[in-house]
N, C-alpha and C. Protein backbone atom coordinates (compact mmCIF):
# COMPACT_ATOMS: atom_id res chain seq x y z
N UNK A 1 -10.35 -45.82 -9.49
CA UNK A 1 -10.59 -44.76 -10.43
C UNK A 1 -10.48 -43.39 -9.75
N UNK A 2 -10.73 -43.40 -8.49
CA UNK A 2 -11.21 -41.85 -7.59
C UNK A 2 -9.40 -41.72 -7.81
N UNK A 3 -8.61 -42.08 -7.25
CA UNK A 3 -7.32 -42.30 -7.21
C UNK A 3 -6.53 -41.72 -8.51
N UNK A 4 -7.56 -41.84 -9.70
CA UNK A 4 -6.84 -40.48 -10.58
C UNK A 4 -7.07 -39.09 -10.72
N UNK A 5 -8.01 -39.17 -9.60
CA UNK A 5 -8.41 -37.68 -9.37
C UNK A 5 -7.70 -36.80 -8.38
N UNK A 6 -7.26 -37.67 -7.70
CA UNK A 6 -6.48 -37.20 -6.58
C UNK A 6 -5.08 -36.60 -6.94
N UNK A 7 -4.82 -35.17 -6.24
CA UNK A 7 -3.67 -34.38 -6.40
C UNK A 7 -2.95 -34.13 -5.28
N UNK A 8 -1.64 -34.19 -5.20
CA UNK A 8 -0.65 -33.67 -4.07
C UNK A 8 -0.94 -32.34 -3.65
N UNK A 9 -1.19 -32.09 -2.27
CA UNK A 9 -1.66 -31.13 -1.86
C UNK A 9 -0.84 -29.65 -2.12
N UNK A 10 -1.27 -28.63 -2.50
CA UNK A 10 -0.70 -27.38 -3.19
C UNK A 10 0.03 -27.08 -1.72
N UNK A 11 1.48 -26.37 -2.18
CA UNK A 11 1.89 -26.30 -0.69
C UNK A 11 2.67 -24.89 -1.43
N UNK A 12 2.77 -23.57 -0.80
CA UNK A 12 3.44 -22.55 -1.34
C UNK A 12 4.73 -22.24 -0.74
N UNK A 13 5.78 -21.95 -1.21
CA UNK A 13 7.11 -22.04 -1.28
C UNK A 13 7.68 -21.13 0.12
N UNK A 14 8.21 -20.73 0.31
CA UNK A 14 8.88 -20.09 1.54
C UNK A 14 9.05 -18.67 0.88
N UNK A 15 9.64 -18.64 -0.38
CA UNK A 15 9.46 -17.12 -1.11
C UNK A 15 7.96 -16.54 -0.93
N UNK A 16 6.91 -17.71 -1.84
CA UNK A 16 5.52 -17.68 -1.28
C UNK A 16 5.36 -16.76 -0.15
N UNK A 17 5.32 -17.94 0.89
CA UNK A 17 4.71 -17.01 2.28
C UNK A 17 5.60 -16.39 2.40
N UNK A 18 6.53 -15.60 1.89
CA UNK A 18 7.41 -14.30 2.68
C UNK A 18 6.88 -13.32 1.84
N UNK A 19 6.11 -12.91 0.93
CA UNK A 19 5.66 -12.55 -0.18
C UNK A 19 4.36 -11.86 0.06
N UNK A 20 3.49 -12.86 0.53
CA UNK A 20 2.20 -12.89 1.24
C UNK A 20 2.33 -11.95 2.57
N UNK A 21 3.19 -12.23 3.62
CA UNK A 21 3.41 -11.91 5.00
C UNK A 21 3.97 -10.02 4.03
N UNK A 22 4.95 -9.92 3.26
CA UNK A 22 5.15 -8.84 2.79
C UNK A 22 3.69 -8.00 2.51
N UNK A 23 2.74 -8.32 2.11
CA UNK A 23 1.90 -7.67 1.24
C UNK A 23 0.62 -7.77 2.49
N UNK A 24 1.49 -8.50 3.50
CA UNK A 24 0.09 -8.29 4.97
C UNK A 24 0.89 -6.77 5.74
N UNK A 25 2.25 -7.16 5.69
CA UNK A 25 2.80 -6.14 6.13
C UNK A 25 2.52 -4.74 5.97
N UNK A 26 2.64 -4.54 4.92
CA UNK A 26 2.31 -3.42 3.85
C UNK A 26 0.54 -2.85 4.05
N UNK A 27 -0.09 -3.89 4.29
CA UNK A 27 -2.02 -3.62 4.32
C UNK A 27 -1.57 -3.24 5.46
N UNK A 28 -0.93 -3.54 6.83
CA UNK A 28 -1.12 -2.56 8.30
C UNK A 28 -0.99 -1.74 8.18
N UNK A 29 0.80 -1.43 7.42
CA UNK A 29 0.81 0.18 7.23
C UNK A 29 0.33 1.40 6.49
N UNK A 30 -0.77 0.57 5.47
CA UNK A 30 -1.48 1.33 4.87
C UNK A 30 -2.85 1.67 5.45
N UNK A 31 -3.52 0.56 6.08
CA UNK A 31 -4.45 0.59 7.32
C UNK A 31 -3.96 1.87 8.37
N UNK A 32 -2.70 2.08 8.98
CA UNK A 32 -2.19 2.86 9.42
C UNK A 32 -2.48 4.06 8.92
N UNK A 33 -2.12 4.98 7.47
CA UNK A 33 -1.92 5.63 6.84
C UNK A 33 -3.22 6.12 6.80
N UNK A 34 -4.49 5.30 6.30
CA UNK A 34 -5.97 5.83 6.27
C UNK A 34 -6.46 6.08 7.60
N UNK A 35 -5.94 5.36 8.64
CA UNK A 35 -6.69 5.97 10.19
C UNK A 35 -5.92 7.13 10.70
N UNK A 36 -4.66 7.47 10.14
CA UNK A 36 -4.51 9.04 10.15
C UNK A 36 -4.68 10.23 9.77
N UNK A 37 -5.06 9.46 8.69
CA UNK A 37 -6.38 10.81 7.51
C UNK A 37 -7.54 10.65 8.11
N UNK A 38 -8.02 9.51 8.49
CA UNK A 38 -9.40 9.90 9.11
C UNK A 38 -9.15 10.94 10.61
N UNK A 39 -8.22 10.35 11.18
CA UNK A 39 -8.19 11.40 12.19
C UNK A 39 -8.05 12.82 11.81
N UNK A 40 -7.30 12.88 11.01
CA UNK A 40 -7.22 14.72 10.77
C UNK A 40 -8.27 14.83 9.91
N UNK A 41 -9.50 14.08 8.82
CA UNK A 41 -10.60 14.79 8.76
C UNK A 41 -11.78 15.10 10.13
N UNK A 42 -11.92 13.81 11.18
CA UNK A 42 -12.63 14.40 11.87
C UNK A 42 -11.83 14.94 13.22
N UNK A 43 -10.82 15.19 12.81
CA UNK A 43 -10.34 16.49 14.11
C UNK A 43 -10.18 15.75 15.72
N UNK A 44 -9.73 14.91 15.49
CA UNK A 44 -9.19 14.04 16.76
C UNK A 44 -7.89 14.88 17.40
N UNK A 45 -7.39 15.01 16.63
CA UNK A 45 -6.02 15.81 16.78
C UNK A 45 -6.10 17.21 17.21
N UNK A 46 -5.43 17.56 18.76
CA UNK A 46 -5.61 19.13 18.60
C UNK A 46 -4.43 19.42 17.76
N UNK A 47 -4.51 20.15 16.70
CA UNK A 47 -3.30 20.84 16.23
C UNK A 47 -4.05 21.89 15.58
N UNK A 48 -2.95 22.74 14.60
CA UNK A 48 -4.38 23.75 13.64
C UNK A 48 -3.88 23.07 12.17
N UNK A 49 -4.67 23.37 11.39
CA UNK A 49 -5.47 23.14 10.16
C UNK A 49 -5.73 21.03 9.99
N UNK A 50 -5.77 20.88 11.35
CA UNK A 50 -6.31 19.55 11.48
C UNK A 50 -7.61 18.82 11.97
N UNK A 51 -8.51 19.98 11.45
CA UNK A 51 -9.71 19.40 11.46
C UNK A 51 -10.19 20.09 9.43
N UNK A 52 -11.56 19.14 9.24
CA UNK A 52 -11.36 19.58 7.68
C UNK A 52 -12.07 20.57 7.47
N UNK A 53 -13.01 21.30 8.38
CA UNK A 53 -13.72 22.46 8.18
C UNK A 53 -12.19 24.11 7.89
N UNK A 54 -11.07 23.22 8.55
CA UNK A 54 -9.80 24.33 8.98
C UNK A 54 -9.03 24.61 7.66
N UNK A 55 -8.94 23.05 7.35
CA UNK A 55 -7.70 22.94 6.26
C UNK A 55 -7.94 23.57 5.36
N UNK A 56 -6.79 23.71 5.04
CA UNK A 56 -7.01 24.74 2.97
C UNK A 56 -7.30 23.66 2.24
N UNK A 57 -7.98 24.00 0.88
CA UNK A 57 -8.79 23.44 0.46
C UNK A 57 -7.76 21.91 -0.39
N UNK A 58 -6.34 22.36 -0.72
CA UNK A 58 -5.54 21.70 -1.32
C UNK A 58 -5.52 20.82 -0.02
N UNK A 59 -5.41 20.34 0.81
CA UNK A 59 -5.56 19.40 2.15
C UNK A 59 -6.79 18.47 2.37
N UNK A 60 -7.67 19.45 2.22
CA UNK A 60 -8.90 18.52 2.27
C UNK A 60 -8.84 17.86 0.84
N UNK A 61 -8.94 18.13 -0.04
CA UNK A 61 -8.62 17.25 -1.49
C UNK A 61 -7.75 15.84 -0.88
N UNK A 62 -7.09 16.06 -0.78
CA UNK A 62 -5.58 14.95 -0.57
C UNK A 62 -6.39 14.16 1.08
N UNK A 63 -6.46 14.72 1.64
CA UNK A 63 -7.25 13.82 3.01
C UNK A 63 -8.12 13.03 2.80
N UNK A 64 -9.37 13.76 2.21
CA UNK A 64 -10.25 13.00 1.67
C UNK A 64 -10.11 11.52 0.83
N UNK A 65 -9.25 11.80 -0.39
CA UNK A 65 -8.74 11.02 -1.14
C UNK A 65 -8.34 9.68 -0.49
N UNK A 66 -6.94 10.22 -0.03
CA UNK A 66 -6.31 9.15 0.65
C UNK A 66 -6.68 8.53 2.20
N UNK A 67 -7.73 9.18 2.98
CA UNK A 67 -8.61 8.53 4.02
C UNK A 67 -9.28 7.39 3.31
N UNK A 68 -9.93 7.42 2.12
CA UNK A 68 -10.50 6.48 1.36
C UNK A 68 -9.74 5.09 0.50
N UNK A 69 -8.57 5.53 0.14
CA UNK A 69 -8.03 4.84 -1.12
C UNK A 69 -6.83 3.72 0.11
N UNK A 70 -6.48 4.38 1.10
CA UNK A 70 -5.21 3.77 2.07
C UNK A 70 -6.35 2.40 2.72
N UNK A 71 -7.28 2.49 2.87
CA UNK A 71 -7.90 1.49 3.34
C UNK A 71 -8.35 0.48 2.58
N UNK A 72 -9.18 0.88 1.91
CA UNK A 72 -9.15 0.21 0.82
C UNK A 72 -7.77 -0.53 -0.08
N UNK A 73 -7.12 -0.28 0.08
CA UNK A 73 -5.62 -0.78 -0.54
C UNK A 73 -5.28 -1.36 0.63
N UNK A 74 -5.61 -1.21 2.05
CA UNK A 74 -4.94 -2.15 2.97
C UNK A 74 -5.75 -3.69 2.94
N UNK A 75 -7.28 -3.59 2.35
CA UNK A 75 -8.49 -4.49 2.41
C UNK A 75 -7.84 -5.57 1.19
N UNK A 76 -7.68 -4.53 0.21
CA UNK A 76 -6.97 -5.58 -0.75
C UNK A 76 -5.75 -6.05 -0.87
N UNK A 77 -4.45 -5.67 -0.01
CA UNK A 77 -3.29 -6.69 0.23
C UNK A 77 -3.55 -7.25 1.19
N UNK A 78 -4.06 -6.99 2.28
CA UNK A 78 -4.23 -8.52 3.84
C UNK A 78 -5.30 -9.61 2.55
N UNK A 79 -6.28 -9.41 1.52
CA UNK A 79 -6.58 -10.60 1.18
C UNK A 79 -5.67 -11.07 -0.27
N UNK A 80 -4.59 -10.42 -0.25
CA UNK A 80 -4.04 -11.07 -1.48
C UNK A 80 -4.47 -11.06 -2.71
N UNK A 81 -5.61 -9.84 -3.21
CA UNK A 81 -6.50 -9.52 -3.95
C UNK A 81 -4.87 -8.57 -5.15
N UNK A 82 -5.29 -9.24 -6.14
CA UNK A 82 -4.38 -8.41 -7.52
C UNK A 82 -4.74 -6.95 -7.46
N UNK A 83 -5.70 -6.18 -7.36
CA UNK A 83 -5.69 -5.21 -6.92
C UNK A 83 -5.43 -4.05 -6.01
N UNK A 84 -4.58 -4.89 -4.92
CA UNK A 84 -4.41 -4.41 -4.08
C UNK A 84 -2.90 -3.44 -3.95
N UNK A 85 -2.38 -4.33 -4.56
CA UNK A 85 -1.03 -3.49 -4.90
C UNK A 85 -1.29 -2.00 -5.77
N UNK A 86 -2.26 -2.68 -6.58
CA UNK A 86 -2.56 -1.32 -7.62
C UNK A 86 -3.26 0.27 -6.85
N UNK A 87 -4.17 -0.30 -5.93
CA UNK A 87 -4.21 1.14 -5.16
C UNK A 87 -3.34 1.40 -4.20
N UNK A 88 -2.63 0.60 -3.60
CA UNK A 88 -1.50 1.52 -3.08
C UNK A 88 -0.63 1.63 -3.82
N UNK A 89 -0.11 1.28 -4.99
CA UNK A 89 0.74 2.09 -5.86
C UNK A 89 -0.12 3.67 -6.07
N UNK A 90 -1.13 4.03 -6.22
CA UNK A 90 -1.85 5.03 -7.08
C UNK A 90 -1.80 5.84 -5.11
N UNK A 91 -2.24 5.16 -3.96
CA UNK A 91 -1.72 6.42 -2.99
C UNK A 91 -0.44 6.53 -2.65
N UNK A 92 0.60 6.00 -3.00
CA UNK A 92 1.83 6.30 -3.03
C UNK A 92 2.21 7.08 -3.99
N UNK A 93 1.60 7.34 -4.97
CA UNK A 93 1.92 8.09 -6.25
C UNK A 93 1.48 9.26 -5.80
N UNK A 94 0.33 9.30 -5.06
CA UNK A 94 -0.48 10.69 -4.58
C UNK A 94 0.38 11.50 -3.34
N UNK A 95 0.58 10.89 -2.42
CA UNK A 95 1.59 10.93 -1.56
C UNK A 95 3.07 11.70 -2.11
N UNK A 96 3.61 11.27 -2.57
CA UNK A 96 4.88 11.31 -3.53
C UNK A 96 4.61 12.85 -4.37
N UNK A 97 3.75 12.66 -5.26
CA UNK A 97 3.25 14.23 -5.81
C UNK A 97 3.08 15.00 -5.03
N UNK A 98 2.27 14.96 -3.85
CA UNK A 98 1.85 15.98 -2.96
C UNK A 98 3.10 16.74 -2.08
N UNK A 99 4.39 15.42 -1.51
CA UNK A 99 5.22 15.78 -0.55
C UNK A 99 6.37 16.58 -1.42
N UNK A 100 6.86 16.12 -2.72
CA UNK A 100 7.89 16.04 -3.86
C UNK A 100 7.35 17.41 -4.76
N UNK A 101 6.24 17.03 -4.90
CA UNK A 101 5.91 18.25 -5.98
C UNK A 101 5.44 19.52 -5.49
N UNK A 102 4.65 19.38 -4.30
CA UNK A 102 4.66 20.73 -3.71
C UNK A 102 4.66 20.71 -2.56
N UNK A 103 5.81 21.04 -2.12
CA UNK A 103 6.74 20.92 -0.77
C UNK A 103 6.23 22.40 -0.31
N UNK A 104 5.66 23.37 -0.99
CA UNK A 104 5.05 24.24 -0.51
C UNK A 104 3.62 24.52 -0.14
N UNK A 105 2.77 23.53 -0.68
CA UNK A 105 1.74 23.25 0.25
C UNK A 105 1.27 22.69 1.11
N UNK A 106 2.02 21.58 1.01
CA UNK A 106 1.75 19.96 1.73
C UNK A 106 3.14 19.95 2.81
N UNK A 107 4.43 20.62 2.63
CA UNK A 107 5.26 20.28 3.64
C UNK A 107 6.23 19.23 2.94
N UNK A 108 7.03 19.16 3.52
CA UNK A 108 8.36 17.93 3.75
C UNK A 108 7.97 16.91 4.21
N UNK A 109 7.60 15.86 3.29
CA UNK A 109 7.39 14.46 4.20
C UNK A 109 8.19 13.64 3.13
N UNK A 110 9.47 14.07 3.52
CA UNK A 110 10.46 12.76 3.02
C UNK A 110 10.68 11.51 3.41
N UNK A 111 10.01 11.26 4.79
CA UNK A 111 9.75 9.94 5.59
C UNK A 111 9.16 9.56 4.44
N UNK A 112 7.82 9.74 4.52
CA UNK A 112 6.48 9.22 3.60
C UNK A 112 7.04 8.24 2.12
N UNK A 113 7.80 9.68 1.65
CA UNK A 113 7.96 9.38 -0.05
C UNK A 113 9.49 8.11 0.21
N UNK A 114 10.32 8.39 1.14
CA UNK A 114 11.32 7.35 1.58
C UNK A 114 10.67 5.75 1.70
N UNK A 115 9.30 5.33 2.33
CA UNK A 115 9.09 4.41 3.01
C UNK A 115 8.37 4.11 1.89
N UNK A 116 7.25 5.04 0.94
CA UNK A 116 7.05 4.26 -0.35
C UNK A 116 7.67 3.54 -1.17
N UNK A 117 8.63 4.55 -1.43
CA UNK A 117 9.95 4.23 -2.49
C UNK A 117 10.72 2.51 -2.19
N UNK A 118 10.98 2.33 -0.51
CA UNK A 118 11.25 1.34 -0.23
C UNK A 118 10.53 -0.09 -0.51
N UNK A 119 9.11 0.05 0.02
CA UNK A 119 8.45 -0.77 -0.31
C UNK A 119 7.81 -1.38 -2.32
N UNK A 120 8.05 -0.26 -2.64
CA UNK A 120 7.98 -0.18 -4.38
C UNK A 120 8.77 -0.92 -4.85
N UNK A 121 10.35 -0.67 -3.95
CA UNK A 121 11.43 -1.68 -4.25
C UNK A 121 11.48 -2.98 -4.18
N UNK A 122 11.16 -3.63 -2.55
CA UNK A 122 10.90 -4.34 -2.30
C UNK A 122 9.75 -5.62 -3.01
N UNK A 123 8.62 -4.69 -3.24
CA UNK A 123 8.06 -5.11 -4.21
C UNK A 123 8.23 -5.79 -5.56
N UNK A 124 9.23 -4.34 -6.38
CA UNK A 124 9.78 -5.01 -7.61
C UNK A 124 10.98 -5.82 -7.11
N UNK A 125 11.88 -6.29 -6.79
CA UNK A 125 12.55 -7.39 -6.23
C UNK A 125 11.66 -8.86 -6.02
N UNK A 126 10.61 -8.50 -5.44
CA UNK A 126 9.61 -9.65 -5.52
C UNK A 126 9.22 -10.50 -6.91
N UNK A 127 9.09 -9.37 -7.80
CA UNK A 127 8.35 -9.63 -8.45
C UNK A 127 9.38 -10.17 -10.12
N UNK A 128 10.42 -9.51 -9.61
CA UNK A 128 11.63 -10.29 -10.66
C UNK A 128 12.30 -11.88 -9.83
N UNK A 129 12.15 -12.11 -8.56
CA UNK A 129 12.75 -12.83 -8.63
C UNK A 129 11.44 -14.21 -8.81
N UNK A 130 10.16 -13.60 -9.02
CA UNK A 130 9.21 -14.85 -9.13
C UNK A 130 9.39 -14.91 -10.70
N UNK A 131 9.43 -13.60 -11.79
CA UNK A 131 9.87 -13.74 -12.99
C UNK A 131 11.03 -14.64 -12.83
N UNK A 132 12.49 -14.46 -12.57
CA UNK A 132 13.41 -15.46 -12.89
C UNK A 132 13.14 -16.91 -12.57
N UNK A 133 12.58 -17.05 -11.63
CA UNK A 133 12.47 -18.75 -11.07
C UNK A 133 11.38 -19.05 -11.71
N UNK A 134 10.24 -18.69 -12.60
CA UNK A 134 8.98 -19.00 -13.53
C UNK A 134 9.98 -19.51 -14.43
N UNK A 135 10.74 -18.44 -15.11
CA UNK A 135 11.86 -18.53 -16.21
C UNK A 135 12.52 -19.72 -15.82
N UNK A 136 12.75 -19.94 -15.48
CA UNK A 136 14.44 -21.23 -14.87
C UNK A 136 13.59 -22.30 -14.98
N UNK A 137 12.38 -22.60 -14.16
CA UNK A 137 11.31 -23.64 -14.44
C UNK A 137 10.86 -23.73 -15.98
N UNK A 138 10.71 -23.02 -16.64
CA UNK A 138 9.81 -23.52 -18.09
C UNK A 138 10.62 -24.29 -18.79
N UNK A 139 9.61 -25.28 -19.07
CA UNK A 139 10.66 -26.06 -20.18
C UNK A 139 11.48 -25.54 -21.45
């Protein structure tokens, strides 16, 4: 009887773990991203307006923010948490506004908004090709 309880062990696909390893990838460099805002709020860095007592006030807004939200978004893709994508979409969006929309306060960081954009891609590519192969599987 136990013997109809028993199931073939769940085993995840190779798209799977490349998917997963993607979205661990992504939590370093966002882990990355928040320990460089923390550095320029507490002033590790000699440079000028890189401590937060220095910065203009449009800087400290955006530091603050994203010292908080990049880590947190790295906490939730290394565990594979559905949410996790969602706050780093929302500091990539912040990012993106700040470098794109005012290139006169914040500077040129076309790296930044480049390496989002990539990974956004990457992302949606992911996420159509688990749509098509769901699709191809349903009866």
């Amino acid at each position: 009887m136990h013997e109809a309880f028993e199931r073939p062990p769940l085993r995840a696909t190779t798209l799977e773990l490349i998917y997963q390893w993607f979205h661990r990838v992504v939590a370093v460099y966002s882990l990355l991203f928040g320990v460089l805002y923390w550095v320029r709020l507490i002033g590790l860095y000699e440079g000028t307006s890189w401590r937060f007592d220095l910065m203009p006030v449009h800087w400290q807004i955006a530091s603050v923010s994203l010292a908080v939200l990049f880590p947190f978004a790295a906490s939730g893709l290394w565990m594979l948490a559905s949410w996790g994508p969602v706050i780093w979409f929302i500091c990539a969006a912040i990012e993106t506004a700040m470098y794109l929309g005012f290139p006169e306060l914040f500077g040129s960081g076309l790296q930044v908004v480049v390496s989002h954009a990539g990974v956004a891609l990457l992302y949606c590519v992911f996420r159509l090709v688990f749509f098509l192969r769901a699709r191809k599987e349903a009866p």
